[in-house]
N, C-alpha and C. Protein backbone atom coordinates (compact mmCIF):
# COMPACT_ATOMS: atom_id res chain seq x y z
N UNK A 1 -1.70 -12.74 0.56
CA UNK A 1 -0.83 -12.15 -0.43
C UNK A 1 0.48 -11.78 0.25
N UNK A 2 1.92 -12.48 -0.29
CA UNK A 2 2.92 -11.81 0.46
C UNK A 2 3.49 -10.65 -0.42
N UNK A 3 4.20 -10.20 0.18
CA UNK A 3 5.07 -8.89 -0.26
C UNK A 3 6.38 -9.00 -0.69
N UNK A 4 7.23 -9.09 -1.35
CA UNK A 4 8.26 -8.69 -1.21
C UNK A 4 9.34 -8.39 -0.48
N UNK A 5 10.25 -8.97 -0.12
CA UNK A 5 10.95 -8.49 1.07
C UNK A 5 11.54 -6.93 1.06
N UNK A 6 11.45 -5.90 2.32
CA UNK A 6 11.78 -4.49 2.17
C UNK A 6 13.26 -4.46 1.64
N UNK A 7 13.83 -5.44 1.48
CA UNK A 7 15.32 -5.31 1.25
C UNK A 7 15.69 -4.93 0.18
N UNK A 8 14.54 -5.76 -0.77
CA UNK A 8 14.82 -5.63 -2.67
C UNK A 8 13.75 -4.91 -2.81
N UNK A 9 13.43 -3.47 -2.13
CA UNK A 9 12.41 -2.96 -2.82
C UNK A 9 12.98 -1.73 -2.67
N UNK A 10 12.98 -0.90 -3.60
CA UNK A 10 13.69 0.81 -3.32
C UNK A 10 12.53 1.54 -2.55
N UNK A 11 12.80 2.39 -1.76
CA UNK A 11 11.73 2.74 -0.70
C UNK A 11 10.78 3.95 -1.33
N UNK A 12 11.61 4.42 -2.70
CA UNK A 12 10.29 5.22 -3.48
C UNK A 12 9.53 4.82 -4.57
N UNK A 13 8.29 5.09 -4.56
CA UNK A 13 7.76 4.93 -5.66
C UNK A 13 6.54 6.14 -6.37
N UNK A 14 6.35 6.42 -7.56
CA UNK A 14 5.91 6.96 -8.38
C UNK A 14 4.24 6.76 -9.12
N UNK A 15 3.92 7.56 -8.19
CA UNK A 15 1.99 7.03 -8.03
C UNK A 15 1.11 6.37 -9.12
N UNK A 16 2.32 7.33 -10.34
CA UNK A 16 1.22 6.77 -11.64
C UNK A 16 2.14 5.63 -12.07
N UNK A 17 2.85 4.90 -10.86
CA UNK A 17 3.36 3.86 -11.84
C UNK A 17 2.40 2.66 -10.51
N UNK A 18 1.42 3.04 -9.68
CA UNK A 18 0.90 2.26 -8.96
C UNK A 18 -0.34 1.70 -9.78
N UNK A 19 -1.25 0.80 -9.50
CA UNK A 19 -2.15 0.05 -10.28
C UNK A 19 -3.34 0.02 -9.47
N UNK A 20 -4.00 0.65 -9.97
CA UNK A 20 -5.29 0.80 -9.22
C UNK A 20 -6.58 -0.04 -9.77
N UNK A 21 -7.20 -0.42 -8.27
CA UNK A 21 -7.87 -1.53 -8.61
C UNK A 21 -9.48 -0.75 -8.17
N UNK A 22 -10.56 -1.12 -8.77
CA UNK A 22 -11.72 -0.76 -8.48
C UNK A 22 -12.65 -1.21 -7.24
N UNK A 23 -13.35 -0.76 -6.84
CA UNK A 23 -13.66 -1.20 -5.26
C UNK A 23 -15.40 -0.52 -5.67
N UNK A 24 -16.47 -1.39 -5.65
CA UNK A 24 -17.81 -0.55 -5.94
C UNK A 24 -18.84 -1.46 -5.30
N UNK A 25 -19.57 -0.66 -4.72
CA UNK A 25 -21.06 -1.32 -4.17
C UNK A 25 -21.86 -0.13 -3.88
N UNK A 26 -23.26 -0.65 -4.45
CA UNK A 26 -24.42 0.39 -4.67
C UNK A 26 -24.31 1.16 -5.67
N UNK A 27 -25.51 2.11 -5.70
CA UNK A 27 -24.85 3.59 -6.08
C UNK A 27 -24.28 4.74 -5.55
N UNK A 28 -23.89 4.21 -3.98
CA UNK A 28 -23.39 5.59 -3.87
C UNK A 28 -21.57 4.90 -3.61
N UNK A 29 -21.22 4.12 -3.44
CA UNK A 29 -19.65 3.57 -3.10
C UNK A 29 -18.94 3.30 -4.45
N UNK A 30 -17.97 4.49 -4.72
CA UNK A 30 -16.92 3.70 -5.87
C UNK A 30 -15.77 4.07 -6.05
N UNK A 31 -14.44 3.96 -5.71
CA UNK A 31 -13.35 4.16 -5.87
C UNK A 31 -11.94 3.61 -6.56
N UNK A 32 -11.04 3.84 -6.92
CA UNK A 32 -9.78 3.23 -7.40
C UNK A 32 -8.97 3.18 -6.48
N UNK A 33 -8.33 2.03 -6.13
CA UNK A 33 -7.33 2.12 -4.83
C UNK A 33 -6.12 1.37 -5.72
N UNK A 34 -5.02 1.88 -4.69
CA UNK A 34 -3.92 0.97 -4.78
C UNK A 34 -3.16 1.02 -3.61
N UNK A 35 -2.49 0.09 -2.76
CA UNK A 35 -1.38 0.11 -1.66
C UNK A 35 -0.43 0.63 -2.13
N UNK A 36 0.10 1.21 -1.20
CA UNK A 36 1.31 2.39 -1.33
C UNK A 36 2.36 1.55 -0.34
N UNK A 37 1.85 1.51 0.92
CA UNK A 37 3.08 1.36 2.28
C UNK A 37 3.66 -0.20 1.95
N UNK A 38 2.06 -0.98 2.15
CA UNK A 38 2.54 -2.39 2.67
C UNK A 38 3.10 -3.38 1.66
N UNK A 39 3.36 -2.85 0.08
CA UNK A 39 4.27 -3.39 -1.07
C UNK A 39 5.21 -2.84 -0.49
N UNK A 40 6.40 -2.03 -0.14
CA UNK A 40 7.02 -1.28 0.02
C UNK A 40 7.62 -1.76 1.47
N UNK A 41 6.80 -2.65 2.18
CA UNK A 41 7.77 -3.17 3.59
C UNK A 41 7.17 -2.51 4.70
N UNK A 42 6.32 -1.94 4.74
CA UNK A 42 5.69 -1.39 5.94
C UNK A 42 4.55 -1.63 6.44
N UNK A 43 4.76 -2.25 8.16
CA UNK A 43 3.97 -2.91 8.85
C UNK A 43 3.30 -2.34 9.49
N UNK A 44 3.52 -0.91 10.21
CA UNK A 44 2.81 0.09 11.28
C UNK A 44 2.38 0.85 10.16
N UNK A 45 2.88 1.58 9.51
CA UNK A 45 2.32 2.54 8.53
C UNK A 45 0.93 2.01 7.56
N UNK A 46 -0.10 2.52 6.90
CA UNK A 46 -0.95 2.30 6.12
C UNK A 46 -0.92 3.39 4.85
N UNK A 47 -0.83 3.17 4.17
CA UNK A 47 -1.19 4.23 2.49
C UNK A 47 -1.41 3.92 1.52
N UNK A 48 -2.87 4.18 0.91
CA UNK A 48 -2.93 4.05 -0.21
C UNK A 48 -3.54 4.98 -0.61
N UNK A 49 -3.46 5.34 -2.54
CA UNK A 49 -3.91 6.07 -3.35
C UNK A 49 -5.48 5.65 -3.35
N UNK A 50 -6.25 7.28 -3.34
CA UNK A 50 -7.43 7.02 -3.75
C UNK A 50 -7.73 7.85 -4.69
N UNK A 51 -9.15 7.30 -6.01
CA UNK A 51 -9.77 8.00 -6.64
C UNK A 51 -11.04 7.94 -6.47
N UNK A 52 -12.04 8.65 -6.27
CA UNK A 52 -13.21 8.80 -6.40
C UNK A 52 -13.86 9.39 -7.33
N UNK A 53 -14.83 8.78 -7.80
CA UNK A 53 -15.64 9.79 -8.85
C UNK A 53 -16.73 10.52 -8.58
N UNK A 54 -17.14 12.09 -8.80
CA UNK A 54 -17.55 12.69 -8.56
C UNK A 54 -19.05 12.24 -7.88
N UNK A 55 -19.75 12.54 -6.78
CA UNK A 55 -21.04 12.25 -6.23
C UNK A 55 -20.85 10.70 -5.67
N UNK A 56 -19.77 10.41 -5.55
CA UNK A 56 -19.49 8.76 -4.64
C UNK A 56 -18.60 9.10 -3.90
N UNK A 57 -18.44 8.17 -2.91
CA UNK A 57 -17.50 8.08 -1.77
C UNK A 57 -16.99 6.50 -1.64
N UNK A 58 -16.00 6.24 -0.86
CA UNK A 58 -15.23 4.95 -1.00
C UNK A 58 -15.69 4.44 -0.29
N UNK A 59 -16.16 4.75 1.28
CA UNK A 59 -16.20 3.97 2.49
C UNK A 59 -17.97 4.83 3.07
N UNK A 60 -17.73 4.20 3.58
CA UNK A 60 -19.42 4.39 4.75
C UNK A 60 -18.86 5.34 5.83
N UNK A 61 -19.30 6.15 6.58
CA UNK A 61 -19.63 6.84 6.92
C UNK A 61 -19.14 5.91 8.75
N UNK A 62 -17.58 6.36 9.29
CA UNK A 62 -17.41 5.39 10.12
C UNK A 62 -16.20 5.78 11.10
N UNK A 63 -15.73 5.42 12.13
CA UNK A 63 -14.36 5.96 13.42
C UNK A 63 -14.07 4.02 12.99
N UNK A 64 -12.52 4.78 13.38
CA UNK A 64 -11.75 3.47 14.27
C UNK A 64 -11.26 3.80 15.60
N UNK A 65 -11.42 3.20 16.57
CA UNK A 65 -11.34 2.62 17.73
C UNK A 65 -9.76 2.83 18.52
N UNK A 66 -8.98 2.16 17.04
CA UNK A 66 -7.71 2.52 17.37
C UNK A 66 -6.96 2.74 16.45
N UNK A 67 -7.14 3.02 15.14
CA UNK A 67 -6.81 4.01 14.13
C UNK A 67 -6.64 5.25 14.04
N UNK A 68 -5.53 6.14 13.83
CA UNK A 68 -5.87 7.64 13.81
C UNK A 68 -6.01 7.73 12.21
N UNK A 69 -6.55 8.33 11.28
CA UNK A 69 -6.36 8.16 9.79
C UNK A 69 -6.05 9.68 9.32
N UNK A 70 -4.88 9.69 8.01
CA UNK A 70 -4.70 11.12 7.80
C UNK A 70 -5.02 10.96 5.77
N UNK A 71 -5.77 11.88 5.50
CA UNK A 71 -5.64 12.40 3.97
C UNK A 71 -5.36 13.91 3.74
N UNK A 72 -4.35 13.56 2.45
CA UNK A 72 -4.00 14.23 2.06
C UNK A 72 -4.65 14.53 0.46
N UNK A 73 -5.12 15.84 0.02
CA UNK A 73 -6.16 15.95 -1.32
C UNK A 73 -4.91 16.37 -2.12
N UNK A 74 -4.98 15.63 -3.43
CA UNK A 74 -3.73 15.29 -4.22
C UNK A 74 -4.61 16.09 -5.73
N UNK A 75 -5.54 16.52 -5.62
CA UNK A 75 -6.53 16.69 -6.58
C UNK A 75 -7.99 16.81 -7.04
N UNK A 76 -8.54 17.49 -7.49
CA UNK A 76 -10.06 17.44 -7.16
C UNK A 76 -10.53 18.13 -5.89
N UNK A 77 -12.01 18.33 -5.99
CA UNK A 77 -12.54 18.61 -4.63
C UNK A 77 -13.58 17.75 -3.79
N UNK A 78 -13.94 17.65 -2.58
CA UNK A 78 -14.78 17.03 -1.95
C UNK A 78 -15.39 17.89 -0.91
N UNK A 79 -15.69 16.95 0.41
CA UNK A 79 -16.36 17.29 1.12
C UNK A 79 -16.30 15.95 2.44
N UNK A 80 -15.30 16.57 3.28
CA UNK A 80 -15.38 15.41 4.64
C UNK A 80 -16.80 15.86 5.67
N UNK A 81 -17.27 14.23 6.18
CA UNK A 81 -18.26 14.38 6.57
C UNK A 81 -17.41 14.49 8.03
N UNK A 82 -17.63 15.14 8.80
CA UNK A 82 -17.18 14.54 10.25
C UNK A 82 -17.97 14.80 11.74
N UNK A 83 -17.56 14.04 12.38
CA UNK A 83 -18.11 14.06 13.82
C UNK A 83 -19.79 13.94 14.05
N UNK A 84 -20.88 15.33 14.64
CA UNK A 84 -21.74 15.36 14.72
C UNK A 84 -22.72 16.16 13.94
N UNK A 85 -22.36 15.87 12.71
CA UNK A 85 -22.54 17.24 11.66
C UNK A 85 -22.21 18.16 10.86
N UNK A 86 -20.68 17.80 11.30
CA UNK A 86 -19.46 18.87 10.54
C UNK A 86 -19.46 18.52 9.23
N UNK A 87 -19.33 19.80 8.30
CA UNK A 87 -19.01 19.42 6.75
C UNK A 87 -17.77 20.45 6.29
N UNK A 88 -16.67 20.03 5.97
CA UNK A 88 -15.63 20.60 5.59
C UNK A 88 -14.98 20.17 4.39
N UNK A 89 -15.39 21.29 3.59
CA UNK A 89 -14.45 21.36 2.33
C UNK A 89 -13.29 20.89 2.16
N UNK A 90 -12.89 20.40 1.08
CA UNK A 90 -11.30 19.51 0.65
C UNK A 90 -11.32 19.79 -0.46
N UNK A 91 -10.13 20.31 -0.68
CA UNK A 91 -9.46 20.85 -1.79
C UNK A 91 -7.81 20.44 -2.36
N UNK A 92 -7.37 20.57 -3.52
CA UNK A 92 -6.10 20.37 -3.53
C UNK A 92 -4.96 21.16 -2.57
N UNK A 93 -4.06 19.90 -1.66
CA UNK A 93 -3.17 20.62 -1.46
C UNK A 93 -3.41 20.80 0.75
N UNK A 94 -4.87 20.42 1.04
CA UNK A 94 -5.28 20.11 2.09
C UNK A 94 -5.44 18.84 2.52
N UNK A 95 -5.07 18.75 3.99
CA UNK A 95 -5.18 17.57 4.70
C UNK A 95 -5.71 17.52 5.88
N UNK A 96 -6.74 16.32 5.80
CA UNK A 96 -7.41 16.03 7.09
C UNK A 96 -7.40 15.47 7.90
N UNK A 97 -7.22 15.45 9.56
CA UNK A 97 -6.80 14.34 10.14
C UNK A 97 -8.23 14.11 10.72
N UNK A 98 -8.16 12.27 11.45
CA UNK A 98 -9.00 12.06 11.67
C UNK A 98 -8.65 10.70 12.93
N UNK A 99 -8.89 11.41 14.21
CA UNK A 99 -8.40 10.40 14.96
C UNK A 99 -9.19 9.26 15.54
N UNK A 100 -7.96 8.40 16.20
CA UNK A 100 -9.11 7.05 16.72
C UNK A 100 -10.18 8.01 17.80
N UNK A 101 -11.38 7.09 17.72
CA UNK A 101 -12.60 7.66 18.56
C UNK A 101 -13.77 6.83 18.19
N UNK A 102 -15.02 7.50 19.25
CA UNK A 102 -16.00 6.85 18.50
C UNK A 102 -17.03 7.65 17.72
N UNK A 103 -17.97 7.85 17.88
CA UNK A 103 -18.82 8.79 16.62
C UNK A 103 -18.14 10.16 16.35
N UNK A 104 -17.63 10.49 17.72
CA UNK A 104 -17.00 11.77 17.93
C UNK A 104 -16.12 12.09 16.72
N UNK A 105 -15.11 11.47 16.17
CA UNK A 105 -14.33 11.29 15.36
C UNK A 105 -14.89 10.30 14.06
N UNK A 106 -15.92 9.96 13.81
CA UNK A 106 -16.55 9.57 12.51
C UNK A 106 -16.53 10.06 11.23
N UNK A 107 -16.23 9.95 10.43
CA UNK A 107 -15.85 10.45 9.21
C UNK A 107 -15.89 9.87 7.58
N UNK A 108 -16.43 10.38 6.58
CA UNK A 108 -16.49 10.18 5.47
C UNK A 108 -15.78 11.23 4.38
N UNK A 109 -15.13 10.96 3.46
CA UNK A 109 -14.93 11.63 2.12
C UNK A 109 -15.87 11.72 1.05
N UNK A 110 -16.29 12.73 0.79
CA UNK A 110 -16.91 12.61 -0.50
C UNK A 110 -16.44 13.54 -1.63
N UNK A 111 -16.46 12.90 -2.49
CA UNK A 111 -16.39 13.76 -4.04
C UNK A 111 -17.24 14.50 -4.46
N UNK A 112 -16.99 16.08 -4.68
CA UNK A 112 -17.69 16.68 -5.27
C UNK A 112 -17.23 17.45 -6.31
N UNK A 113 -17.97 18.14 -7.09
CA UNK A 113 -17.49 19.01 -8.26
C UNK A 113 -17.67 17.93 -9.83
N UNK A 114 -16.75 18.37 -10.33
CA UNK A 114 -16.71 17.76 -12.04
C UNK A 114 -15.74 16.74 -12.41
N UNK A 115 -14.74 16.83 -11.29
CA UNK A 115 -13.65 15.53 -11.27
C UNK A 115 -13.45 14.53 -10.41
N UNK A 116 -12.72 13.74 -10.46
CA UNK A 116 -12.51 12.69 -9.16
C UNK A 116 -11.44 13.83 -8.28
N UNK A 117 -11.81 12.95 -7.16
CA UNK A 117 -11.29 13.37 -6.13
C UNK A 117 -10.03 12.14 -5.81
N UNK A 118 -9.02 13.19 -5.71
CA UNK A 118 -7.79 12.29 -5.69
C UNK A 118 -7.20 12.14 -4.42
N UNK A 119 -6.80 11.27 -3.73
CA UNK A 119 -5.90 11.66 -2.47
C UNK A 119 -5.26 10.99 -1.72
N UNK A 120 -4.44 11.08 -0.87
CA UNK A 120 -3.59 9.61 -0.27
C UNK A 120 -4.30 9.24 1.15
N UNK A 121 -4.61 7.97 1.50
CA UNK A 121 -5.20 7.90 2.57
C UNK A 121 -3.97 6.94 3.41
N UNK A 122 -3.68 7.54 4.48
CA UNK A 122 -2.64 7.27 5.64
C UNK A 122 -3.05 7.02 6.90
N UNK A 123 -2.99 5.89 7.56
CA UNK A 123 -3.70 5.31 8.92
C UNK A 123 -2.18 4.67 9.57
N UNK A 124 -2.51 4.73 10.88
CA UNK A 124 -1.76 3.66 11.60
C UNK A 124 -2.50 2.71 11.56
N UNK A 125 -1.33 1.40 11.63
CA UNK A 125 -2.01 0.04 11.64
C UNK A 125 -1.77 -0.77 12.36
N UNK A 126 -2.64 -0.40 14.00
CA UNK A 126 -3.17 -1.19 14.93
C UNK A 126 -3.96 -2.32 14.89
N UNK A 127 -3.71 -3.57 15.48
CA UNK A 127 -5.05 -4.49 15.12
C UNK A 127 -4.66 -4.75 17.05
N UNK A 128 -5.64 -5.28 17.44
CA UNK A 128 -7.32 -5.33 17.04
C UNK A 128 -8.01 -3.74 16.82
N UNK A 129 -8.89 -3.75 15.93
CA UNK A 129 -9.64 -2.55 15.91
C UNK A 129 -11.21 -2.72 15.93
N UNK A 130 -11.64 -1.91 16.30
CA UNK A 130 -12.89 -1.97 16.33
C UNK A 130 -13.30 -0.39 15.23
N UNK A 131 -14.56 -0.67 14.43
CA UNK A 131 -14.91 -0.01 13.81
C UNK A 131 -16.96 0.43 13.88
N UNK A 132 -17.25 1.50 13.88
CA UNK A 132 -18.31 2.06 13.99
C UNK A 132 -18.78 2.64 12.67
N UNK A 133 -20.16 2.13 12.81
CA UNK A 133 -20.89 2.85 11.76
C UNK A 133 -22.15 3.63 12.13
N UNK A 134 -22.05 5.00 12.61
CA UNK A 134 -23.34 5.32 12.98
C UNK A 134 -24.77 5.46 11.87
N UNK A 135 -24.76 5.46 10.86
CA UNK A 135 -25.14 5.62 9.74
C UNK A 135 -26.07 4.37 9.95
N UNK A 136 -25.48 3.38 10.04
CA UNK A 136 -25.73 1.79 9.88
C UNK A 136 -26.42 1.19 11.16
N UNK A 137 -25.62 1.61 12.27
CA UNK A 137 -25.91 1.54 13.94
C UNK A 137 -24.56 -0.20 13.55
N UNK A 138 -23.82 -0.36 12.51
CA UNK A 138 -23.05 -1.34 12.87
C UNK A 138 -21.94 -1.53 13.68
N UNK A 139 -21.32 -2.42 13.90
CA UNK A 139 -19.85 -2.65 14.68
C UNK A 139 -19.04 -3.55 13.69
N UNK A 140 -17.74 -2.99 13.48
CA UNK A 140 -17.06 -4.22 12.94
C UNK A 140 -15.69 -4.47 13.50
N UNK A 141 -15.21 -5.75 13.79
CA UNK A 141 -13.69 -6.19 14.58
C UNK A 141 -13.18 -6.82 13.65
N UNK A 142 -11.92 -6.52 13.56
CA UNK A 142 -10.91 -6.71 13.23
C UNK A 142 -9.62 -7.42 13.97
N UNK A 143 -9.19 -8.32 14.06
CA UNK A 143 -7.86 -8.71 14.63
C UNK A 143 -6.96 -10.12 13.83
N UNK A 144 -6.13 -9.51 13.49
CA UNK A 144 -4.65 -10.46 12.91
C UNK A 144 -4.43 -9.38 12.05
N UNK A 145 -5.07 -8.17 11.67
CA UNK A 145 -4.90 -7.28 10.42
C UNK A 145 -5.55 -6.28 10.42
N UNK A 146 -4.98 -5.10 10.81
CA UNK A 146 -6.03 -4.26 10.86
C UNK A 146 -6.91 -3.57 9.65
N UNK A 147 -7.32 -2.73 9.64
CA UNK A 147 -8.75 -2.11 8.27
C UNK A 147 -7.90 -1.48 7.50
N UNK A 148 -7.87 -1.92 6.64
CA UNK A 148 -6.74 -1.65 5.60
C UNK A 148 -5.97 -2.69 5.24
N UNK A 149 -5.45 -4.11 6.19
CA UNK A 149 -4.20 -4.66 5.68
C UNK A 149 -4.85 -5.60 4.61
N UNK A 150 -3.74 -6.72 4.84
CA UNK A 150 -3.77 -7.77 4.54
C UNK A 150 -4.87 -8.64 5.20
N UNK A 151 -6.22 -8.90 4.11
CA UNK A 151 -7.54 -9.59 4.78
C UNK A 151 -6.99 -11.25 4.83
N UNK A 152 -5.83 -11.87 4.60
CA UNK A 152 -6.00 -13.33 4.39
C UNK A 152 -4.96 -13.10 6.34
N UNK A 153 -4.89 -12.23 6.52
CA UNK A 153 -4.33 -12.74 7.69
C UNK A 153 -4.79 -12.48 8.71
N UNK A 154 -6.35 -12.09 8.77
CA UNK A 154 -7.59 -11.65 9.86
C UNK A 154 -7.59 -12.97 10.24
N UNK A 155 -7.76 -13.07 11.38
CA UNK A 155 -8.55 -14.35 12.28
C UNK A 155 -9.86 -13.93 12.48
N UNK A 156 -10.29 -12.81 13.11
CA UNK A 156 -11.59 -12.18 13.35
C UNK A 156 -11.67 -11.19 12.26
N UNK A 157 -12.92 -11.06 11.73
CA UNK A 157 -13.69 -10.27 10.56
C UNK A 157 -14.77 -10.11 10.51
N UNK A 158 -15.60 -9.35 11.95
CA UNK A 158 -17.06 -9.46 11.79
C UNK A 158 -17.50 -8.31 12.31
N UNK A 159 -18.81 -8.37 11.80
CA UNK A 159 -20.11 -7.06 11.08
C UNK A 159 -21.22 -7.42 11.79
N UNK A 160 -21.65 -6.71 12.96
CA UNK A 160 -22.70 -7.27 13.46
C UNK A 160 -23.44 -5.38 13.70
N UNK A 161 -24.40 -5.73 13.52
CA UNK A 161 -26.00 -4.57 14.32
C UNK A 161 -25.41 -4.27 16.04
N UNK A 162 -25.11 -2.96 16.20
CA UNK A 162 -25.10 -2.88 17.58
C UNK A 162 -25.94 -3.42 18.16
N UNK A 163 -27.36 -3.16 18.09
CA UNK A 163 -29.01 -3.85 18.79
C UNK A 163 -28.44 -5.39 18.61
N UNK A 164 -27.96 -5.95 18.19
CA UNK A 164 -27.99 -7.86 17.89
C UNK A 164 -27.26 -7.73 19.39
N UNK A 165 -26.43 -7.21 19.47
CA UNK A 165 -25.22 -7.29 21.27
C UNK A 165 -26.10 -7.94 22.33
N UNK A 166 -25.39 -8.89 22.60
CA UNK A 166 -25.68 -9.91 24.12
C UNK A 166 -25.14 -9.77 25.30
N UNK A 167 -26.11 -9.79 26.26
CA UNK A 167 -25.29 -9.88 27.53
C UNK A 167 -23.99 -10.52 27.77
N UNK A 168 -22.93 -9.62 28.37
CA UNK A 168 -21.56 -10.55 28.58
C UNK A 168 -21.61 -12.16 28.81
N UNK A 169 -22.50 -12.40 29.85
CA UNK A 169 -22.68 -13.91 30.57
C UNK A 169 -23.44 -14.74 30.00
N UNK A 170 -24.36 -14.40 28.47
CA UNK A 170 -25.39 -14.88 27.87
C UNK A 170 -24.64 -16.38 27.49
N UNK A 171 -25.12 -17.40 27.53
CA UNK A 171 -24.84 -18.83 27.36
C UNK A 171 -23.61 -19.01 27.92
N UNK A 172 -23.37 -18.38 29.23
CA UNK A 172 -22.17 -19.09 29.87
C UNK A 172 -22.64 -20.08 31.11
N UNK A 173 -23.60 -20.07 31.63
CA UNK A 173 -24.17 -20.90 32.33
C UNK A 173 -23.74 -22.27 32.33
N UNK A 174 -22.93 -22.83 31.67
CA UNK A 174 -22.88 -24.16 31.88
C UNK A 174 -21.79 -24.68 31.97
C-alpha cells in the first residue's frame, strides 16, 4: 500500500475523520484501528487509534526487542498487563510507556468497565525486530517493516515456538 507523498498532505488530522478498520480473532482479541503517522509521511514514528471493547484486548500479551511503545488513554478504562505480574490501571487522560526489552518489559492492554477503551498507540519504528510472547512461549521477526508498518514490504515475517529453536550449526555441515 503506498502513501501519499508528505508534501500534499497537511500534517494535521482529526481522529474522527480517521477510518477505522476491525482487527478480531477468538474470543478474547478485538479492536478498531486506524494509522495515524504513516498516511501522514512518517517513517520512524508509529500511531495509530485504538478501540477496544470492553473484556477484549487487541494484541497478545508481548515486548519488542527494539521497539519502545507509548499509549496514551483518550477514553474509557482498562488495565495494562506488564512485566512479571504488574497490573496497572488506565484511565482517561494517562499514559503508559513501554520499552524495548524482553519479558521484563512485556505488556498487554485490556479493556475494562462498560465502554471501549480508547487510545493512541505510539511506537518507534525500528526493523529488524524481534517480538516475544511469553504467554505463547512464541518468537516473532520482523525485517523490511517493522510491527506496525507496512506488511507488503516485510521480507521476513515469522512465528515460530521458542522450544522448535535449532542449534546455530544445525544443517551446516556440508
Amino acid at each position: 500500500m503506498s502513501h501519499p507523498s508528505p508534501v500534499s498532505l497537511a500534517p494535521v488530522i482529526r481522529l474522527e475523520d480517521l477510518h477505522l478498520v476491525s482487527q478480531e480473532h477468538g474470543s478474547r482479541f478485538s479492536a478498531l484501528m486506524a494509522p495515524i503517522a504513516a498516511p501522514l509521511g512518517a517513517t520512524h514514528l508509529g500511531a495509530r487509534l485504538v478501540e477496544v471493547p470492553p473484556g477484549k484486548t487487541a494484541w497478545p500479551y508481548h515486548s519488542h526487542h527494539a521497539n519502545d511503545e507509548m499509549f496514551v488513554i483518550l477514553s474509557g478504562s482498562g488495565e495494562l498487563r506488564y512485566g512479571a505480574g504488574e497490573r496497572h490501571k488506565l484511565a482517561e487522560g494517562m499514559v503508559a510507556v513501554c520499552p524495548a526489552g524482553g519479558a521484563e518489559s512485556a505488556h498487554q492492554i485490556i479493556a475494562i468497565g462498560s465502554s471501549p477503551l480508547r487510545y493512541l498507540a505510539i511506537s518507534t519504528m525500528r526493523e529488524p525486530d524481534v517480538l516475544e510472547y511469553p504467554d505463547s512461549g512464541k518468537i516473532t521477526v520482523f525485517a523490511g517493516a517493522a510491527a506496525g508498518g507496512e506488511k507488503t514490504l516485510r521480507r521476513v515475517a515469522a512465528s515460530f515456538r521458542q522450544g522448535d529453536a535449532v542449534d546455530y550449526w544445525e544443517g551446516e555441515d556440508t
